[in-house]
Protein backbone atom coordinates (compact mmCIF):
# COMPACT_ATOMS: atom_id res chain seq x y z
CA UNK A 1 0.00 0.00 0.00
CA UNK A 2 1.65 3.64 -0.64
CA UNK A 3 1.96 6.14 1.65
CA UNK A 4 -0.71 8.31 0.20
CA UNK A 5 -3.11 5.72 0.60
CA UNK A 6 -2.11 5.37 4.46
CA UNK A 7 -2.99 8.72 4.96
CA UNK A 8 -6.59 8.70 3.54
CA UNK A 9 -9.41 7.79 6.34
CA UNK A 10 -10.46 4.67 5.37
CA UNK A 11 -13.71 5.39 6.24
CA UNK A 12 -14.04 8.52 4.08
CA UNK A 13 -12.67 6.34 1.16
CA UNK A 14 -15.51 3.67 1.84
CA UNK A 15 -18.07 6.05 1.63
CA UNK A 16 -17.02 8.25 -1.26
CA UNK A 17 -16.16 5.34 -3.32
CA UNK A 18 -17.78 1.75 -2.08
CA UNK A 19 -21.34 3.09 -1.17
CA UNK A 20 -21.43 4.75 -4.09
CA UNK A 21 -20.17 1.90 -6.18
CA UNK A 22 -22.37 -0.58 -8.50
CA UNK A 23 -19.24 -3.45 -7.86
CA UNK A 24 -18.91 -3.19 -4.64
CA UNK A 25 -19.97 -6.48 -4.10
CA UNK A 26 -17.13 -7.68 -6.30
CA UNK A 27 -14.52 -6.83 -3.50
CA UNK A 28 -14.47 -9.25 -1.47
CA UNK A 29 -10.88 -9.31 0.07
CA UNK A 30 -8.98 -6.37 1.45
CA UNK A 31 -6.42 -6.20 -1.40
CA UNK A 32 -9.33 -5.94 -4.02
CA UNK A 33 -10.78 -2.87 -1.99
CA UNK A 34 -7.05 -1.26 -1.59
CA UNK A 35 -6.45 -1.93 -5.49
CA UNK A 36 -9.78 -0.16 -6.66
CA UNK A 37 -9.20 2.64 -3.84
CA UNK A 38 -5.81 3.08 -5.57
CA UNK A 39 -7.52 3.34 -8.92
CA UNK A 40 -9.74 5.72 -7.66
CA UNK A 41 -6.90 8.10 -6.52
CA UNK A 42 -5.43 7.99 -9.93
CA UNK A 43 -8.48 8.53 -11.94
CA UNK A 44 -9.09 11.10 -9.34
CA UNK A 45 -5.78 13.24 -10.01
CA UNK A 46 -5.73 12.85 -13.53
CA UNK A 47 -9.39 14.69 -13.49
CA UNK A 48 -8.09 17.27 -11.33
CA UNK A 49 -5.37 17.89 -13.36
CA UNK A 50 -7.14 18.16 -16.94
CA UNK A 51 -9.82 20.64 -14.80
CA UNK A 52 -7.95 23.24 -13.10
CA UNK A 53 -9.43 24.73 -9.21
CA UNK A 54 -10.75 27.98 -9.52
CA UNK A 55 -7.88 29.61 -7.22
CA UNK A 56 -5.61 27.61 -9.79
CA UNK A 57 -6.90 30.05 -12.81
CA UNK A 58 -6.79 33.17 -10.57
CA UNK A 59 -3.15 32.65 -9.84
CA UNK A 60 -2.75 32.15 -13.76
CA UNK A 61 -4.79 35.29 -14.68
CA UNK A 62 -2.82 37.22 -12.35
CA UNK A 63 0.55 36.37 -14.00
């Protein structure tokens, strides 16, 4: 497990991405959940990157 992982609440991960999830049911041991929370992460970064904050365009528009 990486250390980013180890820093997320578990619980908060469980709820953002397990309730939420139609395959949930599909994880039935501890490294499944840990490989699709990983997953999640990634998927999750590479959206924020491609879709920059709003304080992230202010800082640009002030250059």
């Amino acid at each position: 497990m990486n250390a980013k992982l180890k820093e997320m609440d578990l619980t908060t991960f469980m709820l953002h991405y397990c309730y939420t999830c139609k395959d949930a049911h599909q994880c039935d041991t501890e490294r499944k959940c840990m490989d699709c929370f990983e997953a999640k992460r990634a998927e999750l970064e590479k959206k924020q990157a491609a879709d920059p904050t709003t304080k992230q365009l202010l800082t640009y528009y002030a250059l």
